[in-house]
PDB file of N, CA and C in Angstrom:
ATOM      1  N   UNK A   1     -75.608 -34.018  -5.859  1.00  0.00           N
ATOM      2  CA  UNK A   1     -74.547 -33.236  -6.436  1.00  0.00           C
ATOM      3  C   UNK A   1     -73.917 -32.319  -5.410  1.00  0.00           C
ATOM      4  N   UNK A   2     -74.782 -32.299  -4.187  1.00  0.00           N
ATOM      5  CA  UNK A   2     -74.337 -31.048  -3.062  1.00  0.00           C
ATOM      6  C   UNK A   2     -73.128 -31.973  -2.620  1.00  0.00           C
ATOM      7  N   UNK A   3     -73.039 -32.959  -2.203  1.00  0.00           N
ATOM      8  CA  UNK A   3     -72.218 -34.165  -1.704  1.00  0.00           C
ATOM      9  C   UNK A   3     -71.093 -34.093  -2.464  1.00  0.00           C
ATOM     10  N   UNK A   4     -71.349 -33.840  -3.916  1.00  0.00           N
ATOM     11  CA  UNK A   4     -70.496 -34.112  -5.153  1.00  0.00           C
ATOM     12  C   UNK A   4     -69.604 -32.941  -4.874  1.00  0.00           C
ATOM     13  N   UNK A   5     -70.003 -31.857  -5.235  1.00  0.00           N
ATOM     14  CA  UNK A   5     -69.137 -30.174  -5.251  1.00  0.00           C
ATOM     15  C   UNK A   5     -69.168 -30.002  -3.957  1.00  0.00           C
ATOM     16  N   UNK A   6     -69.500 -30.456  -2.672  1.00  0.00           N
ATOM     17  CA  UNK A   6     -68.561 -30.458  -1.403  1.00  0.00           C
ATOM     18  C   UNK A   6     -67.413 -31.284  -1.612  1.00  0.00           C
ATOM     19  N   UNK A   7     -67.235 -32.575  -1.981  1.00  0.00           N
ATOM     20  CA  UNK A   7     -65.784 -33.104  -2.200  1.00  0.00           C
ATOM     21  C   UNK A   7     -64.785 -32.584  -2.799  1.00  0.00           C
ATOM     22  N   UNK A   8     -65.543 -31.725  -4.024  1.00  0.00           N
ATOM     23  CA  UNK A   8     -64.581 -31.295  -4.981  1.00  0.00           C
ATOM     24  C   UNK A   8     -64.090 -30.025  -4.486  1.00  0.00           C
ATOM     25  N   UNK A   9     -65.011 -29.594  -3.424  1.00  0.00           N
ATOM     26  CA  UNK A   9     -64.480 -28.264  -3.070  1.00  0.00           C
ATOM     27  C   UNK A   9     -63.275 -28.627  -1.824  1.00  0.00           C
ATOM     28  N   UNK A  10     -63.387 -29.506  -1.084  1.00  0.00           N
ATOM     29  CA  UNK A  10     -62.700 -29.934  -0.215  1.00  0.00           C
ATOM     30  C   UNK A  10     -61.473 -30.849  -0.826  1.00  0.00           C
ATOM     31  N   UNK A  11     -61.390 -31.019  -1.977  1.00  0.00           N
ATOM     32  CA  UNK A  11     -60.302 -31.858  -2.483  1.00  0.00           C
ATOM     33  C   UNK A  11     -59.675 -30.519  -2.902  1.00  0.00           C
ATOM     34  N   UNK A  12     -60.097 -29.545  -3.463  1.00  0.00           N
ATOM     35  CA  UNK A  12     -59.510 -28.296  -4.199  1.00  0.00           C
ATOM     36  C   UNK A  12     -58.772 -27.798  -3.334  1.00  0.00           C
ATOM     37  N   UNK A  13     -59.031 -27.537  -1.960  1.00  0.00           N
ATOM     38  CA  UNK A  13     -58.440 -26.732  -0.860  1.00  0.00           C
ATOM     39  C   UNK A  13     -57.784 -27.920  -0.378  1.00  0.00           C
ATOM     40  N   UNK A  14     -57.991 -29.186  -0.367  1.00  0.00           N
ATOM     41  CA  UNK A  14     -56.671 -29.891   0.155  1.00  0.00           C
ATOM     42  C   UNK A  14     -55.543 -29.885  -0.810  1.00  0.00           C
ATOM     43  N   UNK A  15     -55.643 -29.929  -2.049  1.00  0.00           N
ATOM     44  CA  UNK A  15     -54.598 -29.967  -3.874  1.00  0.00           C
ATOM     45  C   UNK A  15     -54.469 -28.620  -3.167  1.00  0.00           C
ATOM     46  N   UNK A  16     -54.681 -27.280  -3.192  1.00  0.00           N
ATOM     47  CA  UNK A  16     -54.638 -26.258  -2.944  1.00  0.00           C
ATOM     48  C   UNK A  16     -53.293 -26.312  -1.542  1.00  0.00           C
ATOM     49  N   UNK A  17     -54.004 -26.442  -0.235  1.00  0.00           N
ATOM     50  CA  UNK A  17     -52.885 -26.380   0.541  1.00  0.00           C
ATOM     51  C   UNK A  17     -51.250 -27.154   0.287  1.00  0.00           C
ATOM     52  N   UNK A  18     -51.415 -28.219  -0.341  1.00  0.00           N
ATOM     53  CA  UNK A  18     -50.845 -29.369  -0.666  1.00  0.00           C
ATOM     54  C   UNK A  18     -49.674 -28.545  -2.009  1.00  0.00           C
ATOM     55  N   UNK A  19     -50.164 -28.017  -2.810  1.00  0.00           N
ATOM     56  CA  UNK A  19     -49.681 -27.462  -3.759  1.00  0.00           C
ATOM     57  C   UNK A  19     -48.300 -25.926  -3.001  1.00  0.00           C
ATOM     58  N   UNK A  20     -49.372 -25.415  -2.330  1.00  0.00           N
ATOM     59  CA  UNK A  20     -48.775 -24.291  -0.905  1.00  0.00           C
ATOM     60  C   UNK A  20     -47.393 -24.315  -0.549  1.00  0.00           C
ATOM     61  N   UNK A  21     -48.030 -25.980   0.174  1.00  0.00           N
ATOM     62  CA  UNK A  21     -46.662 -26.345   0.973  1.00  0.00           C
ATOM     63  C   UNK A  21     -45.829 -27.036   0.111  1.00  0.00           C
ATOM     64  N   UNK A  22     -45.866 -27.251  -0.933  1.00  0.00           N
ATOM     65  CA  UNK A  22     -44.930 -27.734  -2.026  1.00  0.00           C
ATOM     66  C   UNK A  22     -43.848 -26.615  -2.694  1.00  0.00           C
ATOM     67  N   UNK A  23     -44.676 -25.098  -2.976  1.00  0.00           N
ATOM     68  CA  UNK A  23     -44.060 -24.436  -3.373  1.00  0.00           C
ATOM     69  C   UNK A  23     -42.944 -23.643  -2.469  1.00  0.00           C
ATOM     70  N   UNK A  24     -43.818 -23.816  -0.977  1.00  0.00           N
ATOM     71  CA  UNK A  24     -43.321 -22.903   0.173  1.00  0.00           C
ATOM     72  C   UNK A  24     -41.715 -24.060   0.377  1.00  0.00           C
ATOM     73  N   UNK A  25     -41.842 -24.754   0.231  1.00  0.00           N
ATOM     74  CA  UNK A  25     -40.768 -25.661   0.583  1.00  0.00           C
ATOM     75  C   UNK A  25     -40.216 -25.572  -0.679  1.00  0.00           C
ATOM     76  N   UNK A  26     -40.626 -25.532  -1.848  1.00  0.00           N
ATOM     77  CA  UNK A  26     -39.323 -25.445  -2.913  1.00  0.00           C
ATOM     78  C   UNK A  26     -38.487 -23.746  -3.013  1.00  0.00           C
ATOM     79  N   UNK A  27     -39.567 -22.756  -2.499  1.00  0.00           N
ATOM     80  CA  UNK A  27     -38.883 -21.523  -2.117  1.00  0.00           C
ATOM     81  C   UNK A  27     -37.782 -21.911  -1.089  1.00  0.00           C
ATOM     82  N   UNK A  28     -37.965 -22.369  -0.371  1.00  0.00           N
ATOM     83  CA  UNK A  28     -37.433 -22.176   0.622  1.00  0.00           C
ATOM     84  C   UNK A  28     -35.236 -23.275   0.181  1.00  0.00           C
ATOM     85  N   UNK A  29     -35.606 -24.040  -0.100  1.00  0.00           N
ATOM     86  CA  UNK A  29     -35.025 -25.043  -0.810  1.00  0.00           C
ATOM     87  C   UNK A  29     -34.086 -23.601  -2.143  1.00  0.00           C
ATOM     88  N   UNK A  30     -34.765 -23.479  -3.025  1.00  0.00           N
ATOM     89  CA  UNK A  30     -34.208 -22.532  -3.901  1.00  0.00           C
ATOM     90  C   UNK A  30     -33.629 -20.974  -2.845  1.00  0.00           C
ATOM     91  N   UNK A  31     -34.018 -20.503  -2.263  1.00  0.00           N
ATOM     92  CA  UNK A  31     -33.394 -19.585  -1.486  1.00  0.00           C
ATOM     93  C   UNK A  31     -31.937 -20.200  -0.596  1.00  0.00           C
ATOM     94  N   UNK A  32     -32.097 -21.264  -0.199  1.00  0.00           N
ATOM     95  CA  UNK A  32     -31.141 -21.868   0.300  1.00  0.00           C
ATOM     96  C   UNK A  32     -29.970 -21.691  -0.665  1.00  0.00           C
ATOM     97  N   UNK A  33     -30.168 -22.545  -1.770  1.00  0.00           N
ATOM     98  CA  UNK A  33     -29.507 -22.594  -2.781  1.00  0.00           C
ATOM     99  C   UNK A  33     -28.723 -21.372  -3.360  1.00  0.00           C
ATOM    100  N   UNK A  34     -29.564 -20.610  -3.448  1.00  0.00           N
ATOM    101  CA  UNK A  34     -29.329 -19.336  -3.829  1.00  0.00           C
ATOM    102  C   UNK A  34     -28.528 -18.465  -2.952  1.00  0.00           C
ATOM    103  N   UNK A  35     -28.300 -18.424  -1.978  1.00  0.00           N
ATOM    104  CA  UNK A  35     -27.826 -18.400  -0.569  1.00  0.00           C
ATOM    105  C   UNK A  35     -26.779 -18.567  -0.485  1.00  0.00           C
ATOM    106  N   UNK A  36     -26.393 -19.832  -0.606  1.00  0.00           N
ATOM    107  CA  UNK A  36     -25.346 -20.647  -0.675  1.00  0.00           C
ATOM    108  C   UNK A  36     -23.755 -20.455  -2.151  1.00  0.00           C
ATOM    109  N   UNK A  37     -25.015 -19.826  -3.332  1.00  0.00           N
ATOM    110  CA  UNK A  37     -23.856 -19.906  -4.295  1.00  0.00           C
ATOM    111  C   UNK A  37     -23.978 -18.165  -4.463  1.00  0.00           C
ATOM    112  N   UNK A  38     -24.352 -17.119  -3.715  1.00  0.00           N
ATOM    113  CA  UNK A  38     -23.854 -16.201  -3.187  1.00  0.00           C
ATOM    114  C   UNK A  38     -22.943 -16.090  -2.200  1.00  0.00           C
ATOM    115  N   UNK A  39     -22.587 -16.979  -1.394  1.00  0.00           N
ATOM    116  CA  UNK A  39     -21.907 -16.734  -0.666  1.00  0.00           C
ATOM    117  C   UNK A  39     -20.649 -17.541  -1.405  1.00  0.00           C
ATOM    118  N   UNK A  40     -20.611 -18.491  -2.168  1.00  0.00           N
ATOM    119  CA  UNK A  40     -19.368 -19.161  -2.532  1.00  0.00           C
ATOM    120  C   UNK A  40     -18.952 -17.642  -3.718  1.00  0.00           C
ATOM    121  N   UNK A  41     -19.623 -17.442  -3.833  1.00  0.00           N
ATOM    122  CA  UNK A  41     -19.660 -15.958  -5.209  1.00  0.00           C
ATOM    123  C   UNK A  41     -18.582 -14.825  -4.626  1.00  0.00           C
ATOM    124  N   UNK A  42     -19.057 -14.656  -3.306  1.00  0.00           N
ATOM    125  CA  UNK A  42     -18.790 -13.654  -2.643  1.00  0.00           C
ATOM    126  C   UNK A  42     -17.302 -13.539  -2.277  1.00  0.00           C
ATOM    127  N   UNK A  43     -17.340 -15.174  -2.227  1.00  0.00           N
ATOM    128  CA  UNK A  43     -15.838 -15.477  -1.325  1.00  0.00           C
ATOM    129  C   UNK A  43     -14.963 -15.282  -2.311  1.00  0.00           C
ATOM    130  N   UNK A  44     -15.668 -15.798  -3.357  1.00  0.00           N
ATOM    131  CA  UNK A  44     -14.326 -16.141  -4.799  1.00  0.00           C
ATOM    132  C   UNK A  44     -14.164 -14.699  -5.117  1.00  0.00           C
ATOM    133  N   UNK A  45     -15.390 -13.775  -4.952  1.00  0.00           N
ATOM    134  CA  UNK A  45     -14.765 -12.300  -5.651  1.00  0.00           C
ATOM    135  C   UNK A  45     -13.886 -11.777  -4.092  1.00  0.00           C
ATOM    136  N   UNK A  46     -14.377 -11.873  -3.185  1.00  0.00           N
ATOM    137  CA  UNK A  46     -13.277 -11.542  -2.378  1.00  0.00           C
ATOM    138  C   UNK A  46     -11.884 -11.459  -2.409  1.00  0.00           C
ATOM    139  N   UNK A  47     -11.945 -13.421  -2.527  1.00  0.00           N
ATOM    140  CA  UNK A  47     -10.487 -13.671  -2.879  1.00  0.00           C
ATOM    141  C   UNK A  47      -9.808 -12.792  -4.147  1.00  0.00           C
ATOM    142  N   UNK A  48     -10.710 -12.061  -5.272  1.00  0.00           N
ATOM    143  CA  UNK A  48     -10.407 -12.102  -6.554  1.00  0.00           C
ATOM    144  C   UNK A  48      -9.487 -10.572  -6.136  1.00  0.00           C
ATOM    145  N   UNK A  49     -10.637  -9.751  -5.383  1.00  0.00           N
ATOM    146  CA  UNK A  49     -10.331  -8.568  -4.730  1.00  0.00           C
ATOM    147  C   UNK A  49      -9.110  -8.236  -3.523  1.00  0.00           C
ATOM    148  N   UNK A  50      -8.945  -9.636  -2.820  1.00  0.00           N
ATOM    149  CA  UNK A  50      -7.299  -9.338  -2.312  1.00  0.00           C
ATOM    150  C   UNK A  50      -6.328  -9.421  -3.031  1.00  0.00           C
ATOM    151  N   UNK A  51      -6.224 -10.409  -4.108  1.00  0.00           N
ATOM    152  CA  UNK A  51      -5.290 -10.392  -4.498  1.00  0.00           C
ATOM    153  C   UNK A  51      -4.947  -9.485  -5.436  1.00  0.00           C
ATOM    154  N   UNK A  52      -6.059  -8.833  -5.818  1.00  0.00           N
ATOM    155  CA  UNK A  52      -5.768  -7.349  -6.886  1.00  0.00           C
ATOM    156  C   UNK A  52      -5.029  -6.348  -5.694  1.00  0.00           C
ATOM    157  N   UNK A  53      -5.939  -6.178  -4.548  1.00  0.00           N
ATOM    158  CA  UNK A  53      -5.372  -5.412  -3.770  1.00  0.00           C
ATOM    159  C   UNK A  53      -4.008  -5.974  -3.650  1.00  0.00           C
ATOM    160  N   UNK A  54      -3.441  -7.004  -3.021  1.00  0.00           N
ATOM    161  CA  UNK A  54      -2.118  -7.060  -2.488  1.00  0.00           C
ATOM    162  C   UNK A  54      -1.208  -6.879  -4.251  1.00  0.00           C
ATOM    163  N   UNK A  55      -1.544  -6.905  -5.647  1.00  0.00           N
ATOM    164  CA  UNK A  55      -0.724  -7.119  -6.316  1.00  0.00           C
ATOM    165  C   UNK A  55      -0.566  -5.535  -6.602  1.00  0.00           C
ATOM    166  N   UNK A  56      -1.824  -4.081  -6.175  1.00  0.00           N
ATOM    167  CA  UNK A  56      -1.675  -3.191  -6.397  1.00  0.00           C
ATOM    168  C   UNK A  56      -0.621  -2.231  -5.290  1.00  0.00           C
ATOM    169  N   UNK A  57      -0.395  -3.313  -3.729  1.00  0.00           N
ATOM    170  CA  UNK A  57       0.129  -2.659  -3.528  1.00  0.00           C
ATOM    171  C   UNK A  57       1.759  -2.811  -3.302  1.00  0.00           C
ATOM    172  N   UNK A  58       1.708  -4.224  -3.824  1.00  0.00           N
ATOM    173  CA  UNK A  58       3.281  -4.520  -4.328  1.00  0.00           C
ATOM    174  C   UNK A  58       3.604  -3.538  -5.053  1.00  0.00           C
ATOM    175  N   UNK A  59       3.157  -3.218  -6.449  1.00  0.00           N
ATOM    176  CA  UNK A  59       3.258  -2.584  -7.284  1.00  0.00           C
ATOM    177  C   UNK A  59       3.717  -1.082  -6.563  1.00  0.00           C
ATOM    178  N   UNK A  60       2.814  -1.099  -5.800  1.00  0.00           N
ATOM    179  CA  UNK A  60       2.834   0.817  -5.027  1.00  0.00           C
ATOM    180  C   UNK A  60       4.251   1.013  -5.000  1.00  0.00           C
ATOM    181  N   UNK A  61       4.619  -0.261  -3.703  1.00  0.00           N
ATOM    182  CA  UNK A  61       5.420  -0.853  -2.471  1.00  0.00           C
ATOM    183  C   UNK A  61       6.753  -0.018  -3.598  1.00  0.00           C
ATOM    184  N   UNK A  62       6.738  -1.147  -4.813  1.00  0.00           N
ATOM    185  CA  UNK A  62       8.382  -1.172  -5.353  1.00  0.00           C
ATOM    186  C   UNK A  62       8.021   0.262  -6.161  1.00  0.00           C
ATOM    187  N   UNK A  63       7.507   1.072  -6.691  1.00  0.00           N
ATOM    188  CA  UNK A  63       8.121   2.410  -7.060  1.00  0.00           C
ATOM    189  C   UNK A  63       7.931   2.992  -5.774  1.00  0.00           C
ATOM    190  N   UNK A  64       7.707   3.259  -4.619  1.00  0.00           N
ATOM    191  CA  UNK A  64       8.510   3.815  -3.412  1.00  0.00           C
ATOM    192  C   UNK A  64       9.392   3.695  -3.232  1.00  0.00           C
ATOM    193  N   UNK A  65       9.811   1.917  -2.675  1.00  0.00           N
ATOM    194  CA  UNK A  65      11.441   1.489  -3.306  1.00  0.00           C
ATOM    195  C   UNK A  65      12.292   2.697  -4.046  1.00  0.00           C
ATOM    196  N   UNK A  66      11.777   1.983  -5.353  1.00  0.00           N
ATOM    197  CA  UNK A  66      12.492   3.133  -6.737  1.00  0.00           C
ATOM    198  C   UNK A  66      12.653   4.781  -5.941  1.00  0.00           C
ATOM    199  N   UNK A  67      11.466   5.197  -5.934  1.00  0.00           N
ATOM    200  CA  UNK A  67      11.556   7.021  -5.178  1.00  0.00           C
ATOM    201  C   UNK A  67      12.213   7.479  -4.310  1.00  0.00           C
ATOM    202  N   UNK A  68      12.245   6.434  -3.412  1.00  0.00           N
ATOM    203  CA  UNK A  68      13.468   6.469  -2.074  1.00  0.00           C
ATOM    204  C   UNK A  68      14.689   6.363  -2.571  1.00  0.00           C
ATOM    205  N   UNK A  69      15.044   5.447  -3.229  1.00  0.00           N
ATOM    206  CA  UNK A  69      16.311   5.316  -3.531  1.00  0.00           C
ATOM    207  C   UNK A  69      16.680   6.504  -4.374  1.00  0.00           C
ATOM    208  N   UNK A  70      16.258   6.780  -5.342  1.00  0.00           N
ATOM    209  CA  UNK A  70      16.348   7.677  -6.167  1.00  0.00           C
ATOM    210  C   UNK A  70      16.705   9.100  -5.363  1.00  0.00           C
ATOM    211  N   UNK A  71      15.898   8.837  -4.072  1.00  0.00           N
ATOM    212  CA  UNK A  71      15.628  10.435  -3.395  1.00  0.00           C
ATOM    213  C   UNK A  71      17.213  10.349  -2.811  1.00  0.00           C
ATOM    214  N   UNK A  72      17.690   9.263  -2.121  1.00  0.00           N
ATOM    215  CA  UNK A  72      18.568   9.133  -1.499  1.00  0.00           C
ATOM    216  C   UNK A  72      19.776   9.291  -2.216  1.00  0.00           C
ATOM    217  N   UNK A  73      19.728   8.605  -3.125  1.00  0.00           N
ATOM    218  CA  UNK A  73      20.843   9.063  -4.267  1.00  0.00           C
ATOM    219  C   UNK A  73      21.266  10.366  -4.469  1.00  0.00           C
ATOM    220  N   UNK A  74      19.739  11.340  -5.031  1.00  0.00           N
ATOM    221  CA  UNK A  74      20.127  12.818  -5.027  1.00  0.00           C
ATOM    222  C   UNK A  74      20.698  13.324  -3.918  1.00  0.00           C
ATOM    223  N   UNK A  75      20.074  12.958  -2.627  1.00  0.00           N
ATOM    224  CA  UNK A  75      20.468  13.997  -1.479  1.00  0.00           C
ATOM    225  C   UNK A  75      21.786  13.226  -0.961  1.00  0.00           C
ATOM    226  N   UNK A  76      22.356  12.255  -1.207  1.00  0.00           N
ATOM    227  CA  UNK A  76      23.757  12.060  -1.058  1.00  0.00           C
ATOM    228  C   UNK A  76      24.785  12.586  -2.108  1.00  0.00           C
ATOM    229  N   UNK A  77      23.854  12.774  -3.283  1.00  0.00           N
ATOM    230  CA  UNK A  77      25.047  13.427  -3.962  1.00  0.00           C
ATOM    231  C   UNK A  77      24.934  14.866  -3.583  1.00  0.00           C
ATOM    232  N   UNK A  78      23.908  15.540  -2.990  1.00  0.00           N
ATOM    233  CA  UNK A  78      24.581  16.986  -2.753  1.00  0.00           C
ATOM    234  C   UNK A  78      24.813  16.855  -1.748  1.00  0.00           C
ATOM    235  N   UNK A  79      25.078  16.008  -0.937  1.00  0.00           N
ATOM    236  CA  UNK A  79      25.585  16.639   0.213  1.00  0.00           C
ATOM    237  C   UNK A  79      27.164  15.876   0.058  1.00  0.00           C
ATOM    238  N   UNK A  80      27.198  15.615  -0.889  1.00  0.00           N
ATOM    239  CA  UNK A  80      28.959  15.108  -1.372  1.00  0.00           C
ATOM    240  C   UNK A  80      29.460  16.600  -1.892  1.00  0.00           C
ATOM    241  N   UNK A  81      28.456  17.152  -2.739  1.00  0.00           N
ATOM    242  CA  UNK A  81      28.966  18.298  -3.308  1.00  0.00           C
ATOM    243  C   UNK A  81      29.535  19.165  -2.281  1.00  0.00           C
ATOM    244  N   UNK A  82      28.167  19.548  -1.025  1.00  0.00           N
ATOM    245  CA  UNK A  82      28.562  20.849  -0.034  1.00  0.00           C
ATOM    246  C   UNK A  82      29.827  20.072   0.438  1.00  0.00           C
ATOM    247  N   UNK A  83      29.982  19.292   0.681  1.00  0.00           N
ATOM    248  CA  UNK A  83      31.334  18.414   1.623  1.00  0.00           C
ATOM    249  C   UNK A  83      32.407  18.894   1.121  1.00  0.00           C
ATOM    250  N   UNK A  84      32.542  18.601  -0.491  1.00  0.00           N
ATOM    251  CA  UNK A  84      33.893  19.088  -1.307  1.00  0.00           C
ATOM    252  C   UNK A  84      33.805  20.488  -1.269  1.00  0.00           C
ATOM    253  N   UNK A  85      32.560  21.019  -1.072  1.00  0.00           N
ATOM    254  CA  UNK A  85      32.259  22.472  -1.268  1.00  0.00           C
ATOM    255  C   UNK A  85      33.077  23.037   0.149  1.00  0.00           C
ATOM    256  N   UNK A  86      32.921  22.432   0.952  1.00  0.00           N
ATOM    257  CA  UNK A  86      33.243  23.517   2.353  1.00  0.00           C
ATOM    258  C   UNK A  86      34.871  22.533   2.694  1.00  0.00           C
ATOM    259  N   UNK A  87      35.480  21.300   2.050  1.00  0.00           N
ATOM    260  CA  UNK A  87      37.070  20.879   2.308  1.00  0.00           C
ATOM    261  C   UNK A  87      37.494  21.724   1.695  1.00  0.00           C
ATOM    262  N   UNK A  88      37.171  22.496   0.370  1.00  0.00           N
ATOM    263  CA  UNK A  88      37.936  23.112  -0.400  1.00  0.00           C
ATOM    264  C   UNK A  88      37.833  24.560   0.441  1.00  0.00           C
ATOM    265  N   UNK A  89      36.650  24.637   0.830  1.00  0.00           N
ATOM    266  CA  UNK A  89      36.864  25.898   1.874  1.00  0.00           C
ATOM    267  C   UNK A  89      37.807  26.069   2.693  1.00  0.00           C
ATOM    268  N   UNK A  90      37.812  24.768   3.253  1.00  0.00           N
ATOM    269  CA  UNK A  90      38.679  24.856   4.695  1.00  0.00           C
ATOM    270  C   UNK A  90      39.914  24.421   4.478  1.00  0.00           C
ATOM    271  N   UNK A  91      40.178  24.182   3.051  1.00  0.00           N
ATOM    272  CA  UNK A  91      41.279  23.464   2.455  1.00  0.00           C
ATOM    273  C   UNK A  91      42.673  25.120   2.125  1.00  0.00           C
ATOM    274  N   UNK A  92      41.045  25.496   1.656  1.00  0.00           N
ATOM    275  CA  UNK A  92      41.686  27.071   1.588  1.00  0.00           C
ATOM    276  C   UNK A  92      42.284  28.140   2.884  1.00  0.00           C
ATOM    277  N   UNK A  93      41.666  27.792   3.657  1.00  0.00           N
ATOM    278  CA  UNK A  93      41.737  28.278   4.394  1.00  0.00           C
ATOM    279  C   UNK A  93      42.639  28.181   5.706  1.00  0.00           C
ATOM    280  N   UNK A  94      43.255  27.036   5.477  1.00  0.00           N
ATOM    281  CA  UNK A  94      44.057  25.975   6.181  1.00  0.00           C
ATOM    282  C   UNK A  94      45.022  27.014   5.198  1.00  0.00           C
ATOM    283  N   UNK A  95      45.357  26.789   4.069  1.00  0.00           N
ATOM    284  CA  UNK A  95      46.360  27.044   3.251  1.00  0.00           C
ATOM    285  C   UNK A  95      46.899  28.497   3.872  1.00  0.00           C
ATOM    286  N   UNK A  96      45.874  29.602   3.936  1.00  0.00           N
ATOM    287  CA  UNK A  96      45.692  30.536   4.074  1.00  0.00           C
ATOM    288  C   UNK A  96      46.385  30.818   5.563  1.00  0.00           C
ATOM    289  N   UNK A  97      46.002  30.356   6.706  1.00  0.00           N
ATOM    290  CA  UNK A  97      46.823  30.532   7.751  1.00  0.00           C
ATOM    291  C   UNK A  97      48.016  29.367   8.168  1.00  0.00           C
ATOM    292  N   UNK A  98      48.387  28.883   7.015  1.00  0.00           N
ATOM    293  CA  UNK A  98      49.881  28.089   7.081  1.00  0.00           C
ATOM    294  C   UNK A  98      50.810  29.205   6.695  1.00  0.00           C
ATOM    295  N   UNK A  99      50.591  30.078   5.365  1.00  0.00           N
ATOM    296  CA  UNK A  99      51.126  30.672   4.913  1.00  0.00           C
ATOM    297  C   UNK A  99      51.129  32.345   5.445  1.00  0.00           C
ATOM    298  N   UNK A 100      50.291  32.832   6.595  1.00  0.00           N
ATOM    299  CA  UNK A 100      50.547  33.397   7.537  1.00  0.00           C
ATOM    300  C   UNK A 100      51.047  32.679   8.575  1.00  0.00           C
ATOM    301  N   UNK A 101      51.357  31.494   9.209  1.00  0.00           N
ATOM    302  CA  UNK A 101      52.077  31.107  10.108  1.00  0.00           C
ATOM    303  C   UNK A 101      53.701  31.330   9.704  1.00  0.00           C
ATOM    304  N   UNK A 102      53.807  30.664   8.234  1.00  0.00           N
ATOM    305  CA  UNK A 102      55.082  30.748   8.003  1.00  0.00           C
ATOM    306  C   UNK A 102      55.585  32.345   7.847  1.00  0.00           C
ATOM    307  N   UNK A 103      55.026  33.294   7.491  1.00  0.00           N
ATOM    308  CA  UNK A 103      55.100  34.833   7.695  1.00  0.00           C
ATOM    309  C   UNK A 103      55.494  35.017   8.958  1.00  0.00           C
ATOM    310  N   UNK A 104      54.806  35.064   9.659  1.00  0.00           N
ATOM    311  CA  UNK A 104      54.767  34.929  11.463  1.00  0.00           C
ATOM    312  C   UNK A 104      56.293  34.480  11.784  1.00  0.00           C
ATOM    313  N   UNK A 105      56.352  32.927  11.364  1.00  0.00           N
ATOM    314  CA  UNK A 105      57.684  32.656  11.759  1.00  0.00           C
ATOM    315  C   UNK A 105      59.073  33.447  11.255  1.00  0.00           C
ATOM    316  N   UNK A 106      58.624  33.839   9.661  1.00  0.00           N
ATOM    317  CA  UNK A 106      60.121  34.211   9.249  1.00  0.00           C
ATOM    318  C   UNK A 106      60.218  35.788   9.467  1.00  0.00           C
ATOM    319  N   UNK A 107      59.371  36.627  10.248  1.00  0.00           N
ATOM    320  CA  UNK A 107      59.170  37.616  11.039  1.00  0.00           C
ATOM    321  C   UNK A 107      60.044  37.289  12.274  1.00  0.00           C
ATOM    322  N   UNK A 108      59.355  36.570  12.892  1.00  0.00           N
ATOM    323  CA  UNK A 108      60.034  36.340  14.795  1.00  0.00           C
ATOM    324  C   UNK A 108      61.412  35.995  14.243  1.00  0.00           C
ATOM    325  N   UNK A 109      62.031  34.967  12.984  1.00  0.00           N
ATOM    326  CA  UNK A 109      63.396  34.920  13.051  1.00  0.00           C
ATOM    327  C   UNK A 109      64.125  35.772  12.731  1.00  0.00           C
ATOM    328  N   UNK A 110      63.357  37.006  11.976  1.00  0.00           N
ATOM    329  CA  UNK A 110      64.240  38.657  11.526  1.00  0.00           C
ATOM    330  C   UNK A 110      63.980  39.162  12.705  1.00  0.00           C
ATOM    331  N   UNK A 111      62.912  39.106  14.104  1.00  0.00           N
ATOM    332  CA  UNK A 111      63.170  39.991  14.818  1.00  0.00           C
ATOM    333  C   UNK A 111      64.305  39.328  15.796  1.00  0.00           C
ATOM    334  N   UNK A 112      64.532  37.717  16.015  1.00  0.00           N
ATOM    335  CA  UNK A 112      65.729  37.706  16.422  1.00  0.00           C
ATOM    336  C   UNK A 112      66.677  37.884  16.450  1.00  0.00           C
ATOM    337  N   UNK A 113      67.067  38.183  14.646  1.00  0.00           N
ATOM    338  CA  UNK A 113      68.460  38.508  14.263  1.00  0.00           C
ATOM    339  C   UNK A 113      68.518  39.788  14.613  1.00  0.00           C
ATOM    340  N   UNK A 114      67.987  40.764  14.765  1.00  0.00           N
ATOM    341  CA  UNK A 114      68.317  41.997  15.519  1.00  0.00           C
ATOM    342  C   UNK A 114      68.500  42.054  16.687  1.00  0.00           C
ATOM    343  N   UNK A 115      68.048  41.175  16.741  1.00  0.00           N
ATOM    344  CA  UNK A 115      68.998  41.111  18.398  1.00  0.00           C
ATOM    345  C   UNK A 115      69.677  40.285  19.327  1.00  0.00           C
TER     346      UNK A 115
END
């Protein structure tokens, strides 16, 4: 029987190693795997994640658009305003020394007629 439960002990540790390298290789096999559809995972949320990014910053992009324009709009219309604001100044003011020029002149022609 010593003969007997030496085989069986030596068949146990060979089923034993045998079993080992079965599992060590199906780990290894499943990690692969696993590996592999993390990284296809990764890519697809990547991809999922640029294109949120690029659609968030279209989105940004065109109300800047909008804000700029908008901004530009306002500050061209006041500076249309100061424009009319300071022709009418100088509009006035033009007026203002025409109508002392013509003074001026019909002065110098009374001081000619005296003499």
């Amino acid at each position: 029987m010593d003969a007997l439960g030496m085989q069986l002990k030596k068949n146990r540790e060979e089923s034993d190693g045998q079993l080992k390298e079965e599992l060590r290789k199906q780990k290894e096999e499943s990690d692969r795997v696993l590996e592999a559809e993390l990284k296809r995972q990764m890519v697809e949320s990547n991809g999922r994640l640029k294109r949120e990014l690029q659609r968030q910053k279209d989105e940004y992009d065109k109300k800047l658009d909008v804000e700029l324009k908008k901004q530009l709009a306002e500050s061209d219309e006041r500076l249309k305003r100061e424009l009319r604001k300071q022709k009418a100044e100088y509009d006035k003011r033009f007026e203002e020394l025409r109508k002392q020029k013509e003074e001026c002149e019909r002065r110098l022609e009374e001081e000619m007629r005296r003499f």
